[in-house]
Protein backbone atom coordinates (compact mmCIF):
# COMPACT_ATOMS: atom_id res chain seq x y z
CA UNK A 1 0.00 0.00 0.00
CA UNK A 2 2.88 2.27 0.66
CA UNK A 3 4.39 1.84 -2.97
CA UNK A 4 0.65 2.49 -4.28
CA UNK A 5 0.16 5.46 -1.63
CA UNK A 6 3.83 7.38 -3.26
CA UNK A 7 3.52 6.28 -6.99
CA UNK A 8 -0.34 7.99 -6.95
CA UNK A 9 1.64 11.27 -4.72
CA UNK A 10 4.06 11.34 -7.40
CA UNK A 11 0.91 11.46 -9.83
CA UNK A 12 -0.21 14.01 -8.04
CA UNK A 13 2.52 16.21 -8.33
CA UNK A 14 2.96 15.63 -12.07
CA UNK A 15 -0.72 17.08 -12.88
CA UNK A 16 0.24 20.10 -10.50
CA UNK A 17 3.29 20.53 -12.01
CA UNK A 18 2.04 19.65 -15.72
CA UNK A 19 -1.53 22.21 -15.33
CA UNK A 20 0.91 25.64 -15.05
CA UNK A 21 0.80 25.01 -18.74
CA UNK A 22 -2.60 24.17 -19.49
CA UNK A 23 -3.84 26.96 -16.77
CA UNK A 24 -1.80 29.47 -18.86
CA UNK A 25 -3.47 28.35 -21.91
CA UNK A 26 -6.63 28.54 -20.82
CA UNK A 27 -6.91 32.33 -19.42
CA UNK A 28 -6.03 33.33 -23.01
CA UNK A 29 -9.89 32.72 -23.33
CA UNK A 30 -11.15 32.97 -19.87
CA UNK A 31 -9.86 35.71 -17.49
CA UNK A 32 -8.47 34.06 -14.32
CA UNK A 33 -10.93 34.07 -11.35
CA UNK A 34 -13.71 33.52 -13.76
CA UNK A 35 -11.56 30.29 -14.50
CA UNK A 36 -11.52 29.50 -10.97
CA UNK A 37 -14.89 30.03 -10.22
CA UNK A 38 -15.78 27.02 -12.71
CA UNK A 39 -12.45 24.98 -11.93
CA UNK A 40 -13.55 25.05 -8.44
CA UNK A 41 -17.17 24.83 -9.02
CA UNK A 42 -17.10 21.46 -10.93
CA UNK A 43 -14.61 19.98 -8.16
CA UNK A 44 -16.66 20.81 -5.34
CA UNK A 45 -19.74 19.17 -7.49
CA UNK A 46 -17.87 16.01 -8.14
CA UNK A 47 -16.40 15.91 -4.43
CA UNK A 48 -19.92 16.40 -3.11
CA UNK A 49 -21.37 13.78 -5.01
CA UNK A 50 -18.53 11.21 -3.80
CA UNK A 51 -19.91 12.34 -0.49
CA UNK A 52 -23.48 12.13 -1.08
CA UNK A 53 -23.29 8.70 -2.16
CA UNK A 54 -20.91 6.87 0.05
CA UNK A 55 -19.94 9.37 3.59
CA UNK A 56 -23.56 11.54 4.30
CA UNK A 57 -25.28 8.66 6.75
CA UNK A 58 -21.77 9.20 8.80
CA UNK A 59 -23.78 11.08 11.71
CA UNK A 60 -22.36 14.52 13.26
CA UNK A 61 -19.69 15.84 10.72
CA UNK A 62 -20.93 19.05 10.36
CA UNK A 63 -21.23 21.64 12.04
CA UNK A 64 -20.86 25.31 12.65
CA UNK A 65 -17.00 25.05 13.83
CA UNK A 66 -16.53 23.01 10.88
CA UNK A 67 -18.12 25.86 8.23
CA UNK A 68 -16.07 28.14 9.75
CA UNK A 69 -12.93 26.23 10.31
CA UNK A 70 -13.14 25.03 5.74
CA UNK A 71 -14.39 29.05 5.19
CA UNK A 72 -11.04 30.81 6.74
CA UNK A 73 -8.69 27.84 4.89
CA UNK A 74 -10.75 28.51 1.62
CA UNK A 75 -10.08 31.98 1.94
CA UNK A 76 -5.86 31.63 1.68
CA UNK A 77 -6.34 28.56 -0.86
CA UNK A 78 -8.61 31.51 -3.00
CA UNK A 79 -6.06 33.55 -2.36
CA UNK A 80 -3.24 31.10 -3.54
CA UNK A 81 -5.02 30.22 -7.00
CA UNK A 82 -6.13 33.95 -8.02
CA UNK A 83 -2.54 34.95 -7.37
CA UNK A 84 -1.10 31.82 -9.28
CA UNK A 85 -3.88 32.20 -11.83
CA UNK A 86 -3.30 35.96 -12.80
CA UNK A 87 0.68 35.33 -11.76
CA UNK A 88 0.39 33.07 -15.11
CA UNK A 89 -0.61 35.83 -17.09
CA UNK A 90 2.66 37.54 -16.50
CA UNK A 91 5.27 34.81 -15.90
CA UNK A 92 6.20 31.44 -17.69
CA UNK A 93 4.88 28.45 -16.55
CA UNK A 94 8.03 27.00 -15.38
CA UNK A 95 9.32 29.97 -13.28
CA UNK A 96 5.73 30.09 -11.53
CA UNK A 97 6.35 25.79 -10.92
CA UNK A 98 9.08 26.82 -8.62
CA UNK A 99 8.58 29.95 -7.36
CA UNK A 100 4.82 28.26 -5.86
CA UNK A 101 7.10 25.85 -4.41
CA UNK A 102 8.35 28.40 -1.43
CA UNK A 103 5.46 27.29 -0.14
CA UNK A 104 7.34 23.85 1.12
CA UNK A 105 10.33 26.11 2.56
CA UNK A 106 7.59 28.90 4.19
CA UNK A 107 5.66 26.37 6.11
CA UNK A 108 8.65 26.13 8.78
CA UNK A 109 8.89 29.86 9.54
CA UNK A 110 5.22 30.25 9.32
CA UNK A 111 5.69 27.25 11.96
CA UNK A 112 7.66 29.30 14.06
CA UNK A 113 5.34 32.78 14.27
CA UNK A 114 1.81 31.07 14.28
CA UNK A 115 1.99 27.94 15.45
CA UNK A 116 5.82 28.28 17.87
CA UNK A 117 7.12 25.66 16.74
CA UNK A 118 11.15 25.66 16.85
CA UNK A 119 13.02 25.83 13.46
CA UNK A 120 15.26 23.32 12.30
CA UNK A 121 18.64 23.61 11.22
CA UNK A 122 17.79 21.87 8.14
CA UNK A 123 14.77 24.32 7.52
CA UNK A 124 17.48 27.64 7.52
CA UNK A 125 19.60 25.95 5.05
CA UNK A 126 16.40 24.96 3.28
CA UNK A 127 15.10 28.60 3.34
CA UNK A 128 18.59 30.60 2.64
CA UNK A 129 19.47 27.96 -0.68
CA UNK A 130 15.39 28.45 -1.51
CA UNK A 131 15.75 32.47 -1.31
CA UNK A 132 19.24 32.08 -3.39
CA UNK A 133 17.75 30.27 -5.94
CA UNK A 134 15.07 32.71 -6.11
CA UNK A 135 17.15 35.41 -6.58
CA UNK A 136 19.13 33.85 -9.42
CA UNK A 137 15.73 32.97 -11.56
CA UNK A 138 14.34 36.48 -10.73
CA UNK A 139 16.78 38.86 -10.81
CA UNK A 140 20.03 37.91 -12.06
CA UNK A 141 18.41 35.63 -14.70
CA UNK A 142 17.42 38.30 -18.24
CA UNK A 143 14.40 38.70 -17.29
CA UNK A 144 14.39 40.47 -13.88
CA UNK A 145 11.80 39.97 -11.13
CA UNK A 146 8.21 41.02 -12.75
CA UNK A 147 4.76 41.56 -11.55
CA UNK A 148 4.32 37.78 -12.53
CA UNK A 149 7.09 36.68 -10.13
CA UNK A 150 5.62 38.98 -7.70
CA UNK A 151 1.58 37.57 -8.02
CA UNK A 152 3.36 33.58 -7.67
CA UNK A 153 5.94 34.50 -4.82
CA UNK A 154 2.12 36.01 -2.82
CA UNK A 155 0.89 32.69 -4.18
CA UNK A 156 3.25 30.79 -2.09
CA UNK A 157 2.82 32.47 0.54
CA UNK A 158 -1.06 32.13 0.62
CA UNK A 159 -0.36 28.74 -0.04
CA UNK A 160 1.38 28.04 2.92
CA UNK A 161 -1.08 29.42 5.53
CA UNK A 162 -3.72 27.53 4.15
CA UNK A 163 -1.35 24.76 4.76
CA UNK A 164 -0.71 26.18 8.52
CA UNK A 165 -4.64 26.78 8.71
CA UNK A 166 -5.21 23.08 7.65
CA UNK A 167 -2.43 21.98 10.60
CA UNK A 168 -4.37 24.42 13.58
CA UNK A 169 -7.85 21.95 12.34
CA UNK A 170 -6.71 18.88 10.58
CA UNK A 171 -7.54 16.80 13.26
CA UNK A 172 -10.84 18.25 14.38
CA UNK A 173 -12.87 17.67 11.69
CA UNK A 174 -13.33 15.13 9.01
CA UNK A 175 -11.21 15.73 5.74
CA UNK A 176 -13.36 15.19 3.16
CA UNK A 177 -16.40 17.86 5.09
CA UNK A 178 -13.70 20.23 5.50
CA UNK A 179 -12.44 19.95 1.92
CA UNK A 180 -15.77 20.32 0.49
CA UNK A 181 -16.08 23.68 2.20
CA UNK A 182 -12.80 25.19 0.68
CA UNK A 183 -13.90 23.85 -2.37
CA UNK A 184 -17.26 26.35 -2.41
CA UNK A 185 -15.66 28.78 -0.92
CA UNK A 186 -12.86 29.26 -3.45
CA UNK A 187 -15.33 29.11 -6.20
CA UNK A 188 -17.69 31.88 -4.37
CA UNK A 189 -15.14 33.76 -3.84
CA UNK A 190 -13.97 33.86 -7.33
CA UNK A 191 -16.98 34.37 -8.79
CA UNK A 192 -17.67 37.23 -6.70
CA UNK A 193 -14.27 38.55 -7.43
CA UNK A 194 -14.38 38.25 -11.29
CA UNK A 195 -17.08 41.63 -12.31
CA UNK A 196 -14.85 43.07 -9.41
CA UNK A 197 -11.51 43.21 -11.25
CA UNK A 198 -13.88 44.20 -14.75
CA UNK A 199 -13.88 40.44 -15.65
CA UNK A 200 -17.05 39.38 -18.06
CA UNK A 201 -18.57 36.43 -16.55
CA UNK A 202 -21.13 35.97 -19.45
CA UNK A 203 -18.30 33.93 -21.08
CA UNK A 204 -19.17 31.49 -19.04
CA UNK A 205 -22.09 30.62 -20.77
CA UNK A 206 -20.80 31.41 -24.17
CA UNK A 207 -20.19 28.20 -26.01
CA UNK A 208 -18.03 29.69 -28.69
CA UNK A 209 -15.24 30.23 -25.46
CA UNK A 210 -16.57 27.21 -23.44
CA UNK A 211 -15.63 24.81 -25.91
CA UNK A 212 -12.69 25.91 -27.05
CA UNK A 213 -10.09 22.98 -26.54
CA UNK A 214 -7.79 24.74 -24.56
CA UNK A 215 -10.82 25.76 -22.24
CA UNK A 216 -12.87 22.88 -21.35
CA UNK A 217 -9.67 20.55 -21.40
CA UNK A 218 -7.74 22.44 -18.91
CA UNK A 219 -10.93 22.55 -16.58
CA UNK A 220 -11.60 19.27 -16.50
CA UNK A 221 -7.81 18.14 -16.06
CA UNK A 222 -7.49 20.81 -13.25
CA UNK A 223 -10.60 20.47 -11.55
CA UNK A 224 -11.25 17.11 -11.66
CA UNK A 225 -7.54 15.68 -11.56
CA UNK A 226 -5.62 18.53 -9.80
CA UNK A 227 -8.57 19.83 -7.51
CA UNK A 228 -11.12 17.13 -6.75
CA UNK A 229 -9.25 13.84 -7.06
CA UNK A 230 -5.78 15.48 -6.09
CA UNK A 231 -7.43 16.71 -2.41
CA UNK A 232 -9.16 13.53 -1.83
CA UNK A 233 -5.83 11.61 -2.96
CA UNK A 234 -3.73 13.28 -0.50
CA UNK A 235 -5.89 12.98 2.45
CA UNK A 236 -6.50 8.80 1.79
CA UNK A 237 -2.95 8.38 0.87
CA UNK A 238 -1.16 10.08 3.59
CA UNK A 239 -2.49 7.57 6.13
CA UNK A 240 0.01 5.52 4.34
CA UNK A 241 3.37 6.98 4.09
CA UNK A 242 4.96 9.73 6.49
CA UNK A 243 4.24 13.28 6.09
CA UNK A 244 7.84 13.97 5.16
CA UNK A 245 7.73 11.75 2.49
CA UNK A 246 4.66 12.91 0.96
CA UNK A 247 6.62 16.98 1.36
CA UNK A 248 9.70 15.41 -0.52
CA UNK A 249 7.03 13.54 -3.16
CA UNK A 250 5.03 17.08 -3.87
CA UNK A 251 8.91 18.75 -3.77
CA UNK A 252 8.80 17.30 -7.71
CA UNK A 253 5.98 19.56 -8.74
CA UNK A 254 8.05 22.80 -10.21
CA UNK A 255 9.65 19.87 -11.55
CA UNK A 256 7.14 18.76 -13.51
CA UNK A 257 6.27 22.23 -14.11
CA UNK A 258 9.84 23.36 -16.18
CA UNK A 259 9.94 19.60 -17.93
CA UNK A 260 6.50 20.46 -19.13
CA UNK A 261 7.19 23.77 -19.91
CA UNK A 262 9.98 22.36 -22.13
CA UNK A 263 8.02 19.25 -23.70
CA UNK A 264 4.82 21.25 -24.98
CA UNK A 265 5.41 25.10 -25.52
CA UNK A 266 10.03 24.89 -25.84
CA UNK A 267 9.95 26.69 -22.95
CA UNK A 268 14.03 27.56 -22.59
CA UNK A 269 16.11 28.14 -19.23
CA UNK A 270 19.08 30.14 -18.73
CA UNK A 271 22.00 29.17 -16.89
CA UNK A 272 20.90 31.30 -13.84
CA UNK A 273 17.66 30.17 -14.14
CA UNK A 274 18.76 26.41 -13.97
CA UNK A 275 20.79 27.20 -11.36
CA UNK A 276 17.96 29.03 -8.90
CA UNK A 277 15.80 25.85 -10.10
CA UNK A 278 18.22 23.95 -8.69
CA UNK A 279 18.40 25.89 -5.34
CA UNK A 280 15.20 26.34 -4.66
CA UNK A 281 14.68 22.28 -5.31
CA UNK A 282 17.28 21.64 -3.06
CA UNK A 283 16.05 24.07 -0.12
CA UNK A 284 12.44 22.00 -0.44
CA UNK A 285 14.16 18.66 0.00
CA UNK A 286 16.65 19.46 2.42
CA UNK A 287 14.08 21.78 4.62
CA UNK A 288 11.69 18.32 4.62
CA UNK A 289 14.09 15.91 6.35
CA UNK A 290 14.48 15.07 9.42
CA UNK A 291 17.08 16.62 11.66
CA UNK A 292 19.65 14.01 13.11
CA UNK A 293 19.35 12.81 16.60
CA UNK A 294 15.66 14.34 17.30
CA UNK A 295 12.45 13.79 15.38
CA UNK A 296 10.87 16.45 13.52
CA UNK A 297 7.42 17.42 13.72
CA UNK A 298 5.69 16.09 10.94
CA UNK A 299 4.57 18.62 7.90
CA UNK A 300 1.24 19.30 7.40
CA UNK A 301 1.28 19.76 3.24
């Protein structure tokens, strides 16, 4: 079960890593939170029917806690996806892969001013190599650090509270209630957002966008694969391998991200930007394993 519970991780991580494309794609016909509004929309429907059929006679999972407990997380994982989603507007796909993954070196210091937990030696080599690396894709690289960069480096950051959120309730509430909650959140939230920023949510019902290939495939790979499927994935799986693993197994997603970046759109790196790829890579490994001597409180990714 263990080799079944990394090898569909790893899977995982490759449609994270593999949707910065598609994602990017996509908003060249439907503006960003409008995007999310659906993507989020359809995952919460197909979550909710797993739940209708086979978990609503479990007695007592919701309740008001539990709203508001899935409503605060949803709010940083909204926060996370409209920054990634309009970060992709101004940034290549592979730069945003790694730049999202601070949010595997942030957790720790987050760690240590909300939830006082003591920070590893291994997480301050993890976050000075990460913030190196950084700097060489952003600033020495040609291209210096732009908007883009900016939007994904305030994903990350989002990103990791809702991961610190998740850690304060994880084990108060049932996963699946609690995911469903972010889910519809997100998605509210976007769709409220979108006429906000001048967006023109009658696409949405427009066919001639809707069903546009690069439209309809990239929703349905990233809500149903990467939203939906990937949630419900991690939360059944991790009851099956250790919590560092599973950081080190999601450390492949910017991976994923710059070999798909190459593989479908030629997507080229510089030197320095191989270099800060490499960095940052090795600040998420080496900030996820265990310090010698002492164990290390498990990650909550």
């Amino acid at each position: 079960m263990r080799k079944t519970a990394d090898f569909t991780l790893l899977f995982v991580a490759f449609i994270w890593g593999a949707t910065f494309v598609m994602v990017q794609n996509a908003t060249s016909f439907l503006e960003p939170h409008s995007f999310n509004g659906i993507r989020f929309l359809i995952a919460f429907i197909s979550l909710l029917i797993i739940y209708v059929l086979f978990i609503r006679k479990e007695q007592g999972v919701w309740s008001r806690n539990l709203l508001i407990a899935g409503f605060k997380i949803g709010i940083w994982l909204f926060l996370g996806y409209s920054f990634q989603t309009v970060g992709l507007l101004h940034t290549t796909p592979a730069k945003a892969g790694f730049i999202t993954g601070l949010s595997v070196v942030l957790v720790p210091l987050f760690s240590v001013l909300l939830l006082k937990m003591k920070l590893s030696q291994n997480a301050i080599i993890g976050v000075i190599a990460a913030t190196i690396g950084l700097y060489l894709m952003t600033v020495v690289d040609t291209a210096s650090f732009s908007l883009g960069d900016l939007l994904i480096l305030l994903c990350a950051v989002s990103f990791a509270m809702q991961i610190i959120m998740t850690a304060k309730v994880a084990g108060d509430y049932a996963a699946l209630p609690l995911t469903l909650v972010q889910l519809f959140t997100v998605s509210i939230l976007s769709f409220i957002s979108a006429p906000i920023f001048g967006e023109d949510i009658s696409v949405l019902v427009n066919p001639t966008i809707m069903l546009q290939t690069e439209v309809w495939s990239a929703l349905f790979v990233t809500a149903i694969f990467a939203t939906a499927l990937a949630f419900l994935a991690q939360t059944h799986f991790q009851a099956y391998t250790s919590p560092t693993r599973v950081a080190l197994i999601f450390a492949t997603e910017p991976v994923f991200a710059a070999l798909t970046s190459y593989l479908w759109i030629d997507e080229k790196l510089t030197v320095a930007s191989i270099a800060g790829c490499i960095c940052i890579l090795f600040g998420m490994v080496i900030a996820e394993l265990p310090a010698k001597k002492r164990k290390i409180k498990p990650d909550f990714h």
